[in-house]
PDB file of N, CA and C in Angstrom:
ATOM      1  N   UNK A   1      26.434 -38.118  -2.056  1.00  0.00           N
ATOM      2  CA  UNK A   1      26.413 -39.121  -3.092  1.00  0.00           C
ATOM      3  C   UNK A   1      27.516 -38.897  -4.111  1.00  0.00           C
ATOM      4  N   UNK A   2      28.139 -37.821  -4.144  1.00  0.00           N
ATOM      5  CA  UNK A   2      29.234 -37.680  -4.795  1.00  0.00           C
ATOM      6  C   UNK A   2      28.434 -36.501  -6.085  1.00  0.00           C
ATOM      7  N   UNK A   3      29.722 -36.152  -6.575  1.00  0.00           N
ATOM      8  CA  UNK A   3      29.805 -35.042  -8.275  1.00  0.00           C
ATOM      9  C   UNK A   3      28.990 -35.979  -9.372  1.00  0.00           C
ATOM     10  N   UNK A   4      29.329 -37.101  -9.628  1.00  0.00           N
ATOM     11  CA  UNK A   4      29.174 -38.093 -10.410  1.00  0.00           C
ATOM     12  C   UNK A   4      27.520 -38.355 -10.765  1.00  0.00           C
ATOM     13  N   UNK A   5      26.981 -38.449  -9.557  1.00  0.00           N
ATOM     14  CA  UNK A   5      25.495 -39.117  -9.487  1.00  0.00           C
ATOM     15  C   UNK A   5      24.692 -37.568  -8.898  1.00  0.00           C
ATOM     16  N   UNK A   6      23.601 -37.835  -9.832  1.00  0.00           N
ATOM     17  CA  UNK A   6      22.335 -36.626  -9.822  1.00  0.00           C
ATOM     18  C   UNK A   6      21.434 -37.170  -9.360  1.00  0.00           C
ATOM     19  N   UNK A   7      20.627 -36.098  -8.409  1.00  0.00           N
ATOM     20  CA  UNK A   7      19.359 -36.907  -7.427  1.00  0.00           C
ATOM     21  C   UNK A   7      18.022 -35.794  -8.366  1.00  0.00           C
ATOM     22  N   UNK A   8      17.035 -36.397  -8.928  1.00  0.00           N
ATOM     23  CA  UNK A   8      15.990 -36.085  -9.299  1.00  0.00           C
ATOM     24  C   UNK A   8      14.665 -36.302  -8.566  1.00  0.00           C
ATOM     25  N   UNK A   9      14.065 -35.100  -7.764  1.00  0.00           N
ATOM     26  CA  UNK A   9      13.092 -35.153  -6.467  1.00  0.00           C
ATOM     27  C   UNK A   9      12.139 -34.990  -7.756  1.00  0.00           C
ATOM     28  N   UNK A  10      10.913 -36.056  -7.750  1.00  0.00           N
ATOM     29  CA  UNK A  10       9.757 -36.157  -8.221  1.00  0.00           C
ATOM     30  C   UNK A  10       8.871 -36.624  -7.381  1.00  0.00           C
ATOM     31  N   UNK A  11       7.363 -35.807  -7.493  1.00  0.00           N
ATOM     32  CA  UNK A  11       6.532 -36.573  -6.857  1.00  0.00           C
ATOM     33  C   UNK A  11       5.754 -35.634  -5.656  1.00  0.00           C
ATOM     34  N   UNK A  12       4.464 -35.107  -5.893  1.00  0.00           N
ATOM     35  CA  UNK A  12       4.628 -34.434  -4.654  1.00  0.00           C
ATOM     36  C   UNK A  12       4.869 -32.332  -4.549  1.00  0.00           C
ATOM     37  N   UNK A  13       5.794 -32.629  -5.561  1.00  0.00           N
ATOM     38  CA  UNK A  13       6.000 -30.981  -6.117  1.00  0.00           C
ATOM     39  C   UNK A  13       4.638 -29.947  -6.878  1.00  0.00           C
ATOM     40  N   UNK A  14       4.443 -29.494  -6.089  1.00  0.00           N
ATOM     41  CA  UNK A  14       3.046 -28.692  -6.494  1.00  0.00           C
ATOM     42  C   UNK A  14       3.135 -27.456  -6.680  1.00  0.00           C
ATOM     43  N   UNK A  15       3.981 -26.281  -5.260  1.00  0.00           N
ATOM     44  CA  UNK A  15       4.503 -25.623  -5.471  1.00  0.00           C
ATOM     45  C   UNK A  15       6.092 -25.261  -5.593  1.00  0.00           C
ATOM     46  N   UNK A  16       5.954 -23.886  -5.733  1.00  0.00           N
ATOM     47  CA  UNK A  16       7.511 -23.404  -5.844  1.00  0.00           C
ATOM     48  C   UNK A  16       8.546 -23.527  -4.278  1.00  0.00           C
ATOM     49  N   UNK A  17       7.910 -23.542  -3.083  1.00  0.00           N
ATOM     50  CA  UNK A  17       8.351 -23.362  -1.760  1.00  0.00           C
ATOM     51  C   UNK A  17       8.886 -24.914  -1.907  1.00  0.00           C
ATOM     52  N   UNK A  18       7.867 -25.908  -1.984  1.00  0.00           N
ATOM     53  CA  UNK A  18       8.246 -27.339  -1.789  1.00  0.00           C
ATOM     54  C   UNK A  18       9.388 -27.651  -3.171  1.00  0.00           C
ATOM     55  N   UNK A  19       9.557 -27.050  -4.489  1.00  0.00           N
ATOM     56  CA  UNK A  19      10.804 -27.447  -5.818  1.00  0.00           C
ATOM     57  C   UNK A  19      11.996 -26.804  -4.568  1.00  0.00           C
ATOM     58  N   UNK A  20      12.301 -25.557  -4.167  1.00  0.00           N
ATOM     59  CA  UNK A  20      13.281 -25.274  -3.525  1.00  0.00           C
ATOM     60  C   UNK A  20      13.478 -25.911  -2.483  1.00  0.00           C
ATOM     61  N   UNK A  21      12.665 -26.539  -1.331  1.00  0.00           N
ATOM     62  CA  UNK A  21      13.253 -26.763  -0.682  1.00  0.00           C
ATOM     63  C   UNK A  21      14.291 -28.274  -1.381  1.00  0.00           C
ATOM     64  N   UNK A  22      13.416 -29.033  -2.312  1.00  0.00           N
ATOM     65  CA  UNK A  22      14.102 -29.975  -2.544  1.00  0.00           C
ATOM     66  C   UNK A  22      15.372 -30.058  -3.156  1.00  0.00           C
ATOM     67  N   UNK A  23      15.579 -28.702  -3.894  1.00  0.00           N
ATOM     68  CA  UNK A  23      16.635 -28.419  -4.646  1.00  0.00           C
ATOM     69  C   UNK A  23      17.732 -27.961  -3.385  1.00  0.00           C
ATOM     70  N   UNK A  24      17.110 -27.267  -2.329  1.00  0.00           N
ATOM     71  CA  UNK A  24      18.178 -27.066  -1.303  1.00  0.00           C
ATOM     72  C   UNK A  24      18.801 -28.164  -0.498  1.00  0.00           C
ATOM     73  N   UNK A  25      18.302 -29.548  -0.483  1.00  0.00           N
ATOM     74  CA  UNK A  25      18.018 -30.766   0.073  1.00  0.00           C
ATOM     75  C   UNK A  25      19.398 -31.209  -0.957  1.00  0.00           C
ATOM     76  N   UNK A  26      19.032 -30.962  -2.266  1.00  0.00           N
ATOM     77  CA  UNK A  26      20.307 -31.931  -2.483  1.00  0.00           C
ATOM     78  C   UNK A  26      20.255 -32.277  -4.176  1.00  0.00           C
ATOM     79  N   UNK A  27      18.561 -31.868  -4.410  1.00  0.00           N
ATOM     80  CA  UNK A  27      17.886 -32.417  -5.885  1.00  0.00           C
ATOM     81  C   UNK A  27      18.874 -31.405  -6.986  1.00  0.00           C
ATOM     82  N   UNK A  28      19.059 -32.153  -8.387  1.00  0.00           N
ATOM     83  CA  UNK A  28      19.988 -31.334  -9.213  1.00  0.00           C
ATOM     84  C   UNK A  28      18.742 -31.564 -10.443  1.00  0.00           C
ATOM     85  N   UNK A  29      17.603 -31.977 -10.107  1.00  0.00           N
ATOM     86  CA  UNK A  29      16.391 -31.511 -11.242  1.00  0.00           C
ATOM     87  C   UNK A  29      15.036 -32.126 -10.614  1.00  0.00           C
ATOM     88  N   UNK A  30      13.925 -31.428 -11.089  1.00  0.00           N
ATOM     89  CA  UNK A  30      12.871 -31.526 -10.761  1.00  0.00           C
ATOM     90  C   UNK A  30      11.864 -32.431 -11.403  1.00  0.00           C
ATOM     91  N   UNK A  31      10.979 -33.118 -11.183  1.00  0.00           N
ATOM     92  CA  UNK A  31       9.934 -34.009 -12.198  1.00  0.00           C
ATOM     93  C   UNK A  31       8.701 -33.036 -11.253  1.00  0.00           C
ATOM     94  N   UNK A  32       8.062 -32.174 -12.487  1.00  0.00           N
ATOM     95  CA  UNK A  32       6.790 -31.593 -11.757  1.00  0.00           C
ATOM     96  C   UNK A  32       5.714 -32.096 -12.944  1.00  0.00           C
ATOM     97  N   UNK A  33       4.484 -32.028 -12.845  1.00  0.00           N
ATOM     98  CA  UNK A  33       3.592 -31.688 -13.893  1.00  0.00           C
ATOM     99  C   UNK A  33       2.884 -30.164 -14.063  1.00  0.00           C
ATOM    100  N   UNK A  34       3.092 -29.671 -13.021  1.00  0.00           N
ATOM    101  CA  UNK A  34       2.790 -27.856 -12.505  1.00  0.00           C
ATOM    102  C   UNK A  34       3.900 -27.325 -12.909  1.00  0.00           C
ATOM    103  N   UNK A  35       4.984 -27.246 -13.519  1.00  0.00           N
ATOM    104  CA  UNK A  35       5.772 -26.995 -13.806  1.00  0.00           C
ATOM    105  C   UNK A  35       5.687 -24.999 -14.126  1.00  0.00           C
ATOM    106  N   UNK A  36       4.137 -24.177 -14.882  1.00  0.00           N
ATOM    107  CA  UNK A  36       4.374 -23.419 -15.170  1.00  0.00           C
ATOM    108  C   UNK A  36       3.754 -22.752 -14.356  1.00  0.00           C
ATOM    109  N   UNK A  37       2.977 -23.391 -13.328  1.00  0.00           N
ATOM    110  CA  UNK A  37       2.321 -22.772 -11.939  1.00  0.00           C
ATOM    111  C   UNK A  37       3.860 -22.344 -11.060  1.00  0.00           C
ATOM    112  N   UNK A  38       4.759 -23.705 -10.802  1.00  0.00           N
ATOM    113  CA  UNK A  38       5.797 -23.318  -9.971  1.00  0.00           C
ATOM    114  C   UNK A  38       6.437 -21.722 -10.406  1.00  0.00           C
ATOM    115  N   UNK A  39       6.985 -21.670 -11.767  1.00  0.00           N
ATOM    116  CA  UNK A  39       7.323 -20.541 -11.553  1.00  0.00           C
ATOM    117  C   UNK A  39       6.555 -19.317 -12.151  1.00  0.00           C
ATOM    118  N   UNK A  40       5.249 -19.438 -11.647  1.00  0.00           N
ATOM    119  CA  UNK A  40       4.524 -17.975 -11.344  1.00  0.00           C
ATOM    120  C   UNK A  40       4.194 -17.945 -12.762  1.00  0.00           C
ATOM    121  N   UNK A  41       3.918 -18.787 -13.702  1.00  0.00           N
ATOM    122  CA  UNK A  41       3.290 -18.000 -15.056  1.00  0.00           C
ATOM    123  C   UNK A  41       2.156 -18.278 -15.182  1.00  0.00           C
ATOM    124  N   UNK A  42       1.237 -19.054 -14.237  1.00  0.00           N
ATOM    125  CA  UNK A  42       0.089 -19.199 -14.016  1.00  0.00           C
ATOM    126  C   UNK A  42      -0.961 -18.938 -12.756  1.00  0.00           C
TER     127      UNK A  42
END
């Protein structure tokens, strides 16, 4: 999609395995509501 345009994967993100893979996919930010479960502070 180019430098220019940012892809934001929301929806679905529960854990931390499924934020990375999406971030490895292509995502340059996350929409979670688990946000402090993903990274392990809960």
């Amino acid at each position: 999609a180019g430098k220019d345009l940012e892809v934001k994967a929301s929806g679905g993100i529960r854990d931390y395995e499924t934020a990375k893979r999406m971030i490895f996919a292509g995502a340059t930010r996350i929409g979670v509501s688990k946000g402090i479960r993903i990274v392990g502070k809960e």
